[in-house]
Protein backbone atom coordinates (compact mmCIF):
# COMPACT_ATOMS: atom_id res chain seq x y z
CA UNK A 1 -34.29 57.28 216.59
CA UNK A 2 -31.90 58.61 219.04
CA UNK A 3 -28.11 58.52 218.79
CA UNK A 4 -27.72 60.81 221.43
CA UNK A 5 -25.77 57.95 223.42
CA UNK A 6 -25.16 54.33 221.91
CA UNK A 7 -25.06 51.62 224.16
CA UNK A 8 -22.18 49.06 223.60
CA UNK A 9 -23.41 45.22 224.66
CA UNK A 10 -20.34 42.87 224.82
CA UNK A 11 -19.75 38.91 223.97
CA UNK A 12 -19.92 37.25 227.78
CA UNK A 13 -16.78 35.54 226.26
CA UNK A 14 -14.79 37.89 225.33
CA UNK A 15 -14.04 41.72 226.98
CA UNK A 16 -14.70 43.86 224.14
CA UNK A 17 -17.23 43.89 220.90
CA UNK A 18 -15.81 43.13 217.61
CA UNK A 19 -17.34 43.63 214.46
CA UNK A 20 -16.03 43.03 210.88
CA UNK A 21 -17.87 45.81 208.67
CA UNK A 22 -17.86 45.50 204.91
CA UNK A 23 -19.02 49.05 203.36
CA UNK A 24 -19.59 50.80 200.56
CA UNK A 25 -19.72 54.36 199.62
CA UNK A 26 -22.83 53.61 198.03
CA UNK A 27 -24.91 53.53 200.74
CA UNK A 28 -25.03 57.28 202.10
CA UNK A 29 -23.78 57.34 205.69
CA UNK A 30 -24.51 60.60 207.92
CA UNK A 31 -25.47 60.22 211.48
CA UNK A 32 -22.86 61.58 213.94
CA UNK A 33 -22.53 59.15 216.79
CA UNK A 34 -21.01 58.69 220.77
CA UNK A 35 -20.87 56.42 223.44
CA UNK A 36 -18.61 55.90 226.48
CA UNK A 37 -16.60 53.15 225.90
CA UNK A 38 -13.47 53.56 223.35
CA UNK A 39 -13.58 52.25 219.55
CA UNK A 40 -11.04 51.01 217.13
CA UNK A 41 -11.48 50.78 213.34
CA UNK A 42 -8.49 48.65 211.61
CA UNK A 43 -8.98 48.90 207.99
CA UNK A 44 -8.66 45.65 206.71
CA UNK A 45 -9.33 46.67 203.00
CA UNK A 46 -9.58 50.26 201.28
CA UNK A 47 -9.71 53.10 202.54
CA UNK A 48 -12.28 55.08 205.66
CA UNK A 49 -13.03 58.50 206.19
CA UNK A 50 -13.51 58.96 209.85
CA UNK A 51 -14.81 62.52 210.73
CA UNK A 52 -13.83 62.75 214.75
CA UNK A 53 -14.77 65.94 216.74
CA UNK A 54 -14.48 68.30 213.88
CA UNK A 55 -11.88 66.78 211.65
CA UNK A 56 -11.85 64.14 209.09
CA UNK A 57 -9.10 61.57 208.99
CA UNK A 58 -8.57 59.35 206.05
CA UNK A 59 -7.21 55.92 207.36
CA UNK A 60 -5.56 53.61 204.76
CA UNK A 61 -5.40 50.09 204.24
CA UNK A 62 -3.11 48.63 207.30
CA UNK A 63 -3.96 51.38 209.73
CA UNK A 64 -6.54 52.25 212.42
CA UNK A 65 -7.49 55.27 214.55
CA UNK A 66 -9.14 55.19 217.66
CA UNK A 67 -12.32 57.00 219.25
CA UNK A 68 -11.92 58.50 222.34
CA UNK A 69 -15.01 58.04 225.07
CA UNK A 70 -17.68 60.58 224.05
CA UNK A 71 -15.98 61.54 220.60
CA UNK A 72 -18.44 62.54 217.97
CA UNK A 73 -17.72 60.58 214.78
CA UNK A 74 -18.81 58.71 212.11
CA UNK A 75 -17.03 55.74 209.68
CA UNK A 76 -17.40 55.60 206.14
CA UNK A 77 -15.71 54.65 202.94
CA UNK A 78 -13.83 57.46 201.00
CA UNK A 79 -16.74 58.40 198.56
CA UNK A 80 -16.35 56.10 195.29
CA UNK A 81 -15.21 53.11 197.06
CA UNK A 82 -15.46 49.90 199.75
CA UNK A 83 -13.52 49.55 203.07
CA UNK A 84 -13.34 45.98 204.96
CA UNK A 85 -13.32 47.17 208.72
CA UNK A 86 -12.76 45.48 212.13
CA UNK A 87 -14.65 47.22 214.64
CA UNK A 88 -13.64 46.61 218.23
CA UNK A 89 -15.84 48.61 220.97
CA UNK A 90 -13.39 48.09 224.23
CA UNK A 91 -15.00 48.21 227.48
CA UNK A 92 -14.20 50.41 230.53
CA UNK A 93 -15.56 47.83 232.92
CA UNK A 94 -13.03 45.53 232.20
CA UNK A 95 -10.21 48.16 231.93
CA UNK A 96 -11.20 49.51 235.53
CA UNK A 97 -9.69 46.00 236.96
CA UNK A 98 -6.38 46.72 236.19
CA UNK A 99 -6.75 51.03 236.19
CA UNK A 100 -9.19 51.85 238.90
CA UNK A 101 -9.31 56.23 237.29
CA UNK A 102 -10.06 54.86 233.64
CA UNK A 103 -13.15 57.51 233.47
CA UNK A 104 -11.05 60.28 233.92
CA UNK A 105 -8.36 58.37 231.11
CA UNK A 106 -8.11 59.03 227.27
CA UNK A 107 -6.20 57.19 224.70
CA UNK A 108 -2.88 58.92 222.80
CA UNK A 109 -1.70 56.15 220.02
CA UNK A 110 1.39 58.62 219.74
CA UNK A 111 2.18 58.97 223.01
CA UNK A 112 4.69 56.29 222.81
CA UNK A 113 7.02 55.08 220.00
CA UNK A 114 6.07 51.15 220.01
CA UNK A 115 2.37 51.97 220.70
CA UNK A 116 1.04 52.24 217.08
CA UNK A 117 2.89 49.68 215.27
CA UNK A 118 2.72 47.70 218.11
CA UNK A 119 -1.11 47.45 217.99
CA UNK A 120 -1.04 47.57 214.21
CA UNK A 121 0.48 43.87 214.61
CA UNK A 122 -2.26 42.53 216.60
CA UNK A 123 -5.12 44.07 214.55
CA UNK A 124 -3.59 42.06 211.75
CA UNK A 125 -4.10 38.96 213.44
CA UNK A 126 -7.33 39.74 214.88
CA UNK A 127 -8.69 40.18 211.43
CA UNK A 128 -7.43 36.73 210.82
CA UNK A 129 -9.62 35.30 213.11
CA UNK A 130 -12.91 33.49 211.33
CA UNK A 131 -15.22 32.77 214.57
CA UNK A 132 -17.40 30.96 212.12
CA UNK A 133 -14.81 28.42 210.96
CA UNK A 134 -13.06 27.85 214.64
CA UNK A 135 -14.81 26.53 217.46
CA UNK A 136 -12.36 28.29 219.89
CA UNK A 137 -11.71 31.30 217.53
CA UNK A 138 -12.90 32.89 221.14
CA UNK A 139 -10.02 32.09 223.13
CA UNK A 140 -8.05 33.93 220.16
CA UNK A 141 -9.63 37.00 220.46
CA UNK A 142 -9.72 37.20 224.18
CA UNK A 143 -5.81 37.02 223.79
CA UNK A 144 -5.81 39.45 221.01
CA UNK A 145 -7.59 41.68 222.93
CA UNK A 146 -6.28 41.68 226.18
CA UNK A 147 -2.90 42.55 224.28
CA UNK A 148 -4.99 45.63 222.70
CA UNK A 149 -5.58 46.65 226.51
CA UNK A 150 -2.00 45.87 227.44
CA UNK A 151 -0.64 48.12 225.26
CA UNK A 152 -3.25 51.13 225.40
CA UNK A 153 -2.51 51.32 229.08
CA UNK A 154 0.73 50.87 229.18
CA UNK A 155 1.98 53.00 226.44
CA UNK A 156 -1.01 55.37 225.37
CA UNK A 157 -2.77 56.49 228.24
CA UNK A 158 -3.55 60.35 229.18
CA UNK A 159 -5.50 61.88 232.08
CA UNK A 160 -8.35 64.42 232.19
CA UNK A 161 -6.92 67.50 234.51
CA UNK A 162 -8.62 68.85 237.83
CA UNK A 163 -10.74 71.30 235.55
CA UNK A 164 -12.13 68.28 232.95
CA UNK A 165 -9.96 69.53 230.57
CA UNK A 166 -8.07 67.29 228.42
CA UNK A 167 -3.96 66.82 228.30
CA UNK A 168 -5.22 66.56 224.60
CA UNK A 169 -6.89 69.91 223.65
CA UNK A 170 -10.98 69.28 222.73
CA UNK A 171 -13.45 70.87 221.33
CA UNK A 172 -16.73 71.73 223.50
CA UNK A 173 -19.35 69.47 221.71
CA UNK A 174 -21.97 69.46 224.36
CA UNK A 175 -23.90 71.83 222.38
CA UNK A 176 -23.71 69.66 219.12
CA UNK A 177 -24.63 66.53 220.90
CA UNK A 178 -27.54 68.04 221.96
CA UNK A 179 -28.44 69.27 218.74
CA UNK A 180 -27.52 65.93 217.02
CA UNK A 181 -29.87 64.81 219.22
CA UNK A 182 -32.92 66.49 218.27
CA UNK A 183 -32.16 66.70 214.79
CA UNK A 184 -32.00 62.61 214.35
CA UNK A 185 -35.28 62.42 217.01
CA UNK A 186 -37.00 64.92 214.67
CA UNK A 187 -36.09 64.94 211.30
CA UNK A 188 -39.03 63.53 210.16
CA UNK A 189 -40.93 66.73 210.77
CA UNK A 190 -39.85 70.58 210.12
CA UNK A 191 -36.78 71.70 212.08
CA UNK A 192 -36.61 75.37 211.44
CA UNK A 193 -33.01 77.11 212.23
CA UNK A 194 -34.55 78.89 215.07
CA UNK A 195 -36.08 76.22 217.05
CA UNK A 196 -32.54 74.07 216.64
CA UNK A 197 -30.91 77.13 217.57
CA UNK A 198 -33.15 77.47 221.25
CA UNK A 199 -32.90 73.98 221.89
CA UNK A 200 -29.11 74.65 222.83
CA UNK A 201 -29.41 78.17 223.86
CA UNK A 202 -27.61 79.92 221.41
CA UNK A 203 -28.37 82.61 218.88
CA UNK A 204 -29.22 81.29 215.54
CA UNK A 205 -26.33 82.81 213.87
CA UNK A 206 -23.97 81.56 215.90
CA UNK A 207 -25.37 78.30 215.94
CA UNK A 208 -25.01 77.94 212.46
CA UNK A 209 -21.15 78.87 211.81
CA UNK A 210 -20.69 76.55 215.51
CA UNK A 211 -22.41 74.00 214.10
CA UNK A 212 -20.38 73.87 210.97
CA UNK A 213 -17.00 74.17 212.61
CA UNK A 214 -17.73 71.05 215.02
CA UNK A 215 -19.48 68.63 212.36
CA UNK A 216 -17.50 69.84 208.96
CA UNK A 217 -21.17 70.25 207.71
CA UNK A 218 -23.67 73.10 207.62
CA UNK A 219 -27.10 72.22 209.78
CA UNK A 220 -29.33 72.37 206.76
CA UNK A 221 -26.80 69.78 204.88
CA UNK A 222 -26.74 67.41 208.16
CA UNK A 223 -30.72 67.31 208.23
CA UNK A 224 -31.11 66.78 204.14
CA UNK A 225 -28.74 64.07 204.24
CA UNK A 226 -30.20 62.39 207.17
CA UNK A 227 -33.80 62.36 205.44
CA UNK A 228 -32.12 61.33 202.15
CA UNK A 229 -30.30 58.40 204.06
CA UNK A 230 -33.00 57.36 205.84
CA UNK A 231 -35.79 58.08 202.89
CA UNK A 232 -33.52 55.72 200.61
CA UNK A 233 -33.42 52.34 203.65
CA UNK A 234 -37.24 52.70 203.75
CA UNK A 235 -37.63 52.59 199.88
CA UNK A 236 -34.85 49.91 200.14
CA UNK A 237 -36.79 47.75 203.46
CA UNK A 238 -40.19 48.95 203.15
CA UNK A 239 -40.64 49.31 199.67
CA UNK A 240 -42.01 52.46 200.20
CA UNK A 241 -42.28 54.59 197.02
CA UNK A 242 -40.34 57.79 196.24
CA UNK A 243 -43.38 60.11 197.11
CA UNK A 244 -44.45 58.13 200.37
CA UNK A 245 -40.20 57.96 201.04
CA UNK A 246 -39.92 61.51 200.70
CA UNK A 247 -43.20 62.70 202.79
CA UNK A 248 -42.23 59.93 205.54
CA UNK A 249 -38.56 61.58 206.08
CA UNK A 250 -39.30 65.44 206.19
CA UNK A 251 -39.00 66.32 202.63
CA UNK A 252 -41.10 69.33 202.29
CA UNK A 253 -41.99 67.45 198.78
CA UNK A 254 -41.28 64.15 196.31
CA UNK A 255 -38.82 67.29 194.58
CA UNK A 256 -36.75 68.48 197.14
CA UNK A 257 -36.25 64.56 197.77
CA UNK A 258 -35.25 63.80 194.18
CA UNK A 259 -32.82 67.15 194.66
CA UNK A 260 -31.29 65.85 197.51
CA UNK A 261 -30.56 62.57 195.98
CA UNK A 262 -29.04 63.89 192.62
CA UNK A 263 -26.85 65.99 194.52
CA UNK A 264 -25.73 62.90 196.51
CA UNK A 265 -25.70 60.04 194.63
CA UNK A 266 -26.19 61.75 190.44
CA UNK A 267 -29.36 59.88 190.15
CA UNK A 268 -32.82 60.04 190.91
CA UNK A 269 -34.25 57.92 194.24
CA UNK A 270 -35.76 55.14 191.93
CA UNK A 271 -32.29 54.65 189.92
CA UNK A 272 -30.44 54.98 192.86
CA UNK A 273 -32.68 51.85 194.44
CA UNK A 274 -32.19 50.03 191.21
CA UNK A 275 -28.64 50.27 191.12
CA UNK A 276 -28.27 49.13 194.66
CA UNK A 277 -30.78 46.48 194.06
CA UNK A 278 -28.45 45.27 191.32
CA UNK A 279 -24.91 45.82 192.80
């Protein structure tokens, strides 16, 4: 499993990938993610938490936030509830026809005045759009979108300076994608804090308070939640039971599994299947 770098794969029809997303908090979400191209998450329904490069953002009902190319995030319901998202992955092919420097561009929604609520609008009408009721729900969305890129460029965009520094001051995550990396290759197995540490060159030490201040998360709390999320689909797809689930993920044993799952969720691995079973 590697989430180093996520490919985006677009609809031939229309320039950009749109998803509609219905989550819930109960299902555990942890794995830090990044690709190229630039995301937007509208939140149809509830509310998301959207950790993004360090910091968490809570985006209500009616609003969106976009990812940057290369940001480290995640999307999630705020814990006790359900969020109705629409996804839209935009693509920098498509973008380079009309701005030839678009690598070197990042997008500011409050750059500009009209920029926010001007998108805001056609998110709403995007999430109107029911592909599987309207046989040309397509040439909708290919409007829709192309409005999305209209406005990005014309009121939101920034440039990277000379030095690859950003107008918009960044943290350096190169050393936590890298150890993102690793950690979701190998958490199956033992990852002790030294190895992690030497995989990015830094002292252990330091890795562990730079770690923290990047992800909002503490190393040892990224890994246990990965097994625990992962431990929990294969009980949930596999059937697998709790001891197999916990020796399969890198749980040291069926105990520090059931831990890890009361801290979580407040219920063992087998209730926590049941309930979800049942939901």
């Amino acid at each position: 499993m590697n989430y180093k770098y996520e490919i985006i794969n677009y609809d031939k029809n229309v320039p950009a990938k749109i998803m509609v997303m219905n989550l819930s908090s109960e299902t555990h979400k942890t794995e830090l993610h990044w690709h190229r191209e630039p995301e937007i998450i509208y939140v149809v329904e509830g509310q998301a938490e959207c950790p993004n490069n360090g910091s968490v953002s809570i985006v209500d009902e009616g609003d969106f936030i976009i990812f940057n190319s290369e940001d480290v995030h995640l999307v999630r319901p705020v814990a006790g509830g359900k969020a109705k998202l629409v996804c839209i992955q935009l693509s920098f092919e498509y973008m380079r026809f009309f701005c030839k420097p678009i690598d070197s561009v990042i997008f500011d929604i409050n750059a500009h005045p009209n920029a926010k609520p001007e998108i805001i609008k056609v998110l709403q009408d995007i999430a109107q759009v029911n592909p599987d009721e309207d046989d040309y729900a397509a040439l909708l969305q290919i409007s829709y979108v192309n409005k999305i890129y209209y406005l990005l460029m014309k009121y939101c965009i920034c440039f990277r300076r000379a030095s690859n520094t950003l107008i918009i001051p960044r943290r350096d995550f190169s050393y936590a994608k890298t150890a993102i990396a690793y950690i979701n290759e190998n958490f199956k197995r033992e990852i002790p804090l030294d190895e992690i540490s030497s995989v990015v060159n830094l002292s252990p030490s330091y890795f562990s308070k730079y770690f923290k201040n990047v992800t909002q998360v503490s190393f040892s709390e990224y890994l246990a939640n990965l097994r625990l999320e992962n431990a929990i689909q294969d009980m949930l797809t596999k059937n697998s039971t709790v001891s197999a689930a916990a020796l399969e993920n890198g749980f040291a044993n069926v105990k520090s599994f059931i831990t890890q799952c009361k801290k979580v969720y407040k219920c063992t691995p087998a209730q926590y299947k049941k309930k979800l079973l049942n939901g």
